[in-house]
PDB file of N, CA and C in Angstrom:
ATOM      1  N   UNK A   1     -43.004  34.976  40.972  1.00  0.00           N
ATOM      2  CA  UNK A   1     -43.928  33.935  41.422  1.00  0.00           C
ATOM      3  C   UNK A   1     -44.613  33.274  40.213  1.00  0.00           C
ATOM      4  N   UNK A   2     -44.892  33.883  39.246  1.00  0.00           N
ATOM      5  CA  UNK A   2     -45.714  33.761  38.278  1.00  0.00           C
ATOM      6  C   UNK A   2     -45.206  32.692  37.206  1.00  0.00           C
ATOM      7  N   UNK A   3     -43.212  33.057  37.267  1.00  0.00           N
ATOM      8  CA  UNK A   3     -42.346  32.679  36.439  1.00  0.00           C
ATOM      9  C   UNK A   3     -42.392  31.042  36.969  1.00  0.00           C
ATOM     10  N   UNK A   4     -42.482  31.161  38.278  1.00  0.00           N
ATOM     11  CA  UNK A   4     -41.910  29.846  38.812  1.00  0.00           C
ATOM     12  C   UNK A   4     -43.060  28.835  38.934  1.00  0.00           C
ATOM     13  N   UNK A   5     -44.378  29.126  38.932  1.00  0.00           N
ATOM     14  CA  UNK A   5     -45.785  28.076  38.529  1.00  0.00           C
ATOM     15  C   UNK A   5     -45.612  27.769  37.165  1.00  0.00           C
ATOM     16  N   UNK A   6     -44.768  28.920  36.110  1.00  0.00           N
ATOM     17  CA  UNK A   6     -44.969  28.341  35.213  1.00  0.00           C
ATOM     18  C   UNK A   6     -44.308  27.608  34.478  1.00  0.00           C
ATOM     19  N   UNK A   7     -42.776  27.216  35.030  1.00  0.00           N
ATOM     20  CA  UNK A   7     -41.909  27.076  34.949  1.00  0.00           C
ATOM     21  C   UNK A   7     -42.193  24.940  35.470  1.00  0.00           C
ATOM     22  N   UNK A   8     -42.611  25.203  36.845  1.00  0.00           N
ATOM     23  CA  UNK A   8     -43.762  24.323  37.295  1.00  0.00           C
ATOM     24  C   UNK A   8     -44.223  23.335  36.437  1.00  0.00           C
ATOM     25  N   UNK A   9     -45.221  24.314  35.669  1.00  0.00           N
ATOM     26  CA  UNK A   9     -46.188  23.439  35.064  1.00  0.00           C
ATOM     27  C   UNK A   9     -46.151  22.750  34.062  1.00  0.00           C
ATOM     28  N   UNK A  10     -44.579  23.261  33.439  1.00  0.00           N
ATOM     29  CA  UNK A  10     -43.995  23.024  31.950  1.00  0.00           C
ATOM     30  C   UNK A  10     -43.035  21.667  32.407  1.00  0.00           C
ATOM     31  N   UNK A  11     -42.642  21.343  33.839  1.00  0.00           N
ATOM     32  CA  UNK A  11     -41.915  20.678  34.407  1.00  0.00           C
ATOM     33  C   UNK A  11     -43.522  19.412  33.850  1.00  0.00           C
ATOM     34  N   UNK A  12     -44.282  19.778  34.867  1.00  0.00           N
ATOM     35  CA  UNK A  12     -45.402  18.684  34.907  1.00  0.00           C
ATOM     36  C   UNK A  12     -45.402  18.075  33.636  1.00  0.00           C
ATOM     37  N   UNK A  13     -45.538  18.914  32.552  1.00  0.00           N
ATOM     38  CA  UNK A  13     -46.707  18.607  31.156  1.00  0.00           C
ATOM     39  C   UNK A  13     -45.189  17.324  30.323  1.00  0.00           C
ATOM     40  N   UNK A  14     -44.165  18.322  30.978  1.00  0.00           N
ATOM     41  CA  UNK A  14     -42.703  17.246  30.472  1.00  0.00           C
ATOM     42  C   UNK A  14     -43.302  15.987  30.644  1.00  0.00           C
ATOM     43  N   UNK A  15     -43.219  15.820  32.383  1.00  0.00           N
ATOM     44  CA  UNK A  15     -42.838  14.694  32.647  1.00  0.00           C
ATOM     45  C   UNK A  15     -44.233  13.553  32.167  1.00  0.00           C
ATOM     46  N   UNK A  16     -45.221  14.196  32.337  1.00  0.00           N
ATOM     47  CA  UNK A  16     -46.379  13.494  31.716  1.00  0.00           C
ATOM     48  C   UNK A  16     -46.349  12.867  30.205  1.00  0.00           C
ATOM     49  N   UNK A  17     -45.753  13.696  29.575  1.00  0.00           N
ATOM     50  CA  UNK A  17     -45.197  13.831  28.284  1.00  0.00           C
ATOM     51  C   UNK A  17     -44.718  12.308  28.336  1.00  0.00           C
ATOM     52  N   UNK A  18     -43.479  12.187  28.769  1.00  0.00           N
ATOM     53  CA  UNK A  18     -42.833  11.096  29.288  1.00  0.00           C
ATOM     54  C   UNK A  18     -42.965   9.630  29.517  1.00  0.00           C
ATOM     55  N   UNK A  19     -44.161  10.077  30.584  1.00  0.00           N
ATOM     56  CA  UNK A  19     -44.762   9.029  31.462  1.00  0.00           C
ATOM     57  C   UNK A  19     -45.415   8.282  29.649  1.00  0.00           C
ATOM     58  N   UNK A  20     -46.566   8.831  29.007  1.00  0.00           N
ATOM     59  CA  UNK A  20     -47.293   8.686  28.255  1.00  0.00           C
ATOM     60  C   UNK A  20     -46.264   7.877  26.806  1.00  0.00           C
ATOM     61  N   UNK A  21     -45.229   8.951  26.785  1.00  0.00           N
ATOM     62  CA  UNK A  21     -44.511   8.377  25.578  1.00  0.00           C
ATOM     63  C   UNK A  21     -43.725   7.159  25.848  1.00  0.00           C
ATOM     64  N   UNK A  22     -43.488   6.462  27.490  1.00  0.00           N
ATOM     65  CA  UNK A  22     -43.123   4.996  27.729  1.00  0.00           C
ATOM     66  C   UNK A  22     -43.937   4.092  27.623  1.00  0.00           C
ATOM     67  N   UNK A  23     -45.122   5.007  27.960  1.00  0.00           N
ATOM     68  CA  UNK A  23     -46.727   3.650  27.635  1.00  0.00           C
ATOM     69  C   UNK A  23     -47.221   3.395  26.322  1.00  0.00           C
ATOM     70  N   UNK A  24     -46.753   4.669  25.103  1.00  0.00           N
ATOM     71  CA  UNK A  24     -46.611   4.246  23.704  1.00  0.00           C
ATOM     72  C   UNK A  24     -46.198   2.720  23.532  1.00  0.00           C
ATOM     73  N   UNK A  25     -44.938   3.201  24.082  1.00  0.00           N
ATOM     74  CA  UNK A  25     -43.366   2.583  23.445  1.00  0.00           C
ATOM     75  C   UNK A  25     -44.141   1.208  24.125  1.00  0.00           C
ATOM     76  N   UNK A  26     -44.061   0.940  25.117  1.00  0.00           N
ATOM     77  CA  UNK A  26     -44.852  -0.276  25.713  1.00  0.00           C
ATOM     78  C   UNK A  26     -45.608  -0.923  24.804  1.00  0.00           C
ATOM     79  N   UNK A  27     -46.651  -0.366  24.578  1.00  0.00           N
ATOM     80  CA  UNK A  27     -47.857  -0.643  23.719  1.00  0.00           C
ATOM     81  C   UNK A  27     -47.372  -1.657  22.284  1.00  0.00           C
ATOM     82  N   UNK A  28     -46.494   0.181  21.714  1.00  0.00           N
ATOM     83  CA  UNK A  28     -45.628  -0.690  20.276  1.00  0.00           C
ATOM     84  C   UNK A  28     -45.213  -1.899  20.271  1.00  0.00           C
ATOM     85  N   UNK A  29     -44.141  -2.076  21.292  1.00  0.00           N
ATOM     86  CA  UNK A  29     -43.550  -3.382  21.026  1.00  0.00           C
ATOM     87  C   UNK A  29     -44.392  -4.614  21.465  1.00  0.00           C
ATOM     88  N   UNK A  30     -45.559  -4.534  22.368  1.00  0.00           N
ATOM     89  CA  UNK A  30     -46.839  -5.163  22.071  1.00  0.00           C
ATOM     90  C   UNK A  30     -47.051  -5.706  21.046  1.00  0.00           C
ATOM     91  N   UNK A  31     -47.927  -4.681  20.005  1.00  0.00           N
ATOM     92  CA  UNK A  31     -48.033  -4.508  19.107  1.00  0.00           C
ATOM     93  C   UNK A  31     -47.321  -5.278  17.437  1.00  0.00           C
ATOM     94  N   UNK A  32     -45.787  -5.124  18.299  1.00  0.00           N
ATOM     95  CA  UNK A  32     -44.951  -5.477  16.852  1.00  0.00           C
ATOM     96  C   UNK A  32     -44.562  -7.030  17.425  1.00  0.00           C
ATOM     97  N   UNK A  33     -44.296  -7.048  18.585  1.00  0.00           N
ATOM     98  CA  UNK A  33     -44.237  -8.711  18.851  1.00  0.00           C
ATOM     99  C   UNK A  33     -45.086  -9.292  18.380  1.00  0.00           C
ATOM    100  N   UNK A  34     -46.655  -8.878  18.744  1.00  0.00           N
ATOM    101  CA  UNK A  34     -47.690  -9.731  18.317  1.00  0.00           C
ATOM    102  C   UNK A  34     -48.075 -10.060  16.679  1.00  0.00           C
ATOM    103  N   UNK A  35     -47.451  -8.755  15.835  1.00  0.00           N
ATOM    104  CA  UNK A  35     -47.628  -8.808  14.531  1.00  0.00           C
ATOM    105  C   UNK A  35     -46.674  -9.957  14.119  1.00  0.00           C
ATOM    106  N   UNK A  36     -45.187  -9.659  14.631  1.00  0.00           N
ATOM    107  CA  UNK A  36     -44.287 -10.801  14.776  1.00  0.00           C
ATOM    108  C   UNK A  36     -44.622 -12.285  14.692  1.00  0.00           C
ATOM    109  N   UNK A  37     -45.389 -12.397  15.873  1.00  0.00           N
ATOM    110  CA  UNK A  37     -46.077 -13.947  15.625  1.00  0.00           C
ATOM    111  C   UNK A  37     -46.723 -14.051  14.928  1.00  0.00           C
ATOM    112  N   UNK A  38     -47.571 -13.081  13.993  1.00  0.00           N
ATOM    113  CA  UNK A  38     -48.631 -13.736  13.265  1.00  0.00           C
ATOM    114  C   UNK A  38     -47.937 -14.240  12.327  1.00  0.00           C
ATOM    115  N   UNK A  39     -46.817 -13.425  11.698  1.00  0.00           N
ATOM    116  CA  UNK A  39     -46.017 -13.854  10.156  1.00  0.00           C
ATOM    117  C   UNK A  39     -45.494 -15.403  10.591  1.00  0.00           C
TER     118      UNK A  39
END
């Protein structure tokens, strides 16, 4: 039981992981477009 919450929770922290590292990536190319236009 113990194995499988934690097994669980490592699933969660992934996918959050995830979620967070597409809203980086989002951000970046924000970021580098807008630097883009300034040059």
């Amino acid at each position: 039981m113990q194995k499988l919450l934690c097994a669980e929770f490592e699933l969660n922290t992934f996918h959050n992981f995830i979620s967070l590292a597409q809203f980086y990536k989002l951000e970046l190319l924000k970021v580098n477009s807008g630097l883009f236009q300034g040059t």
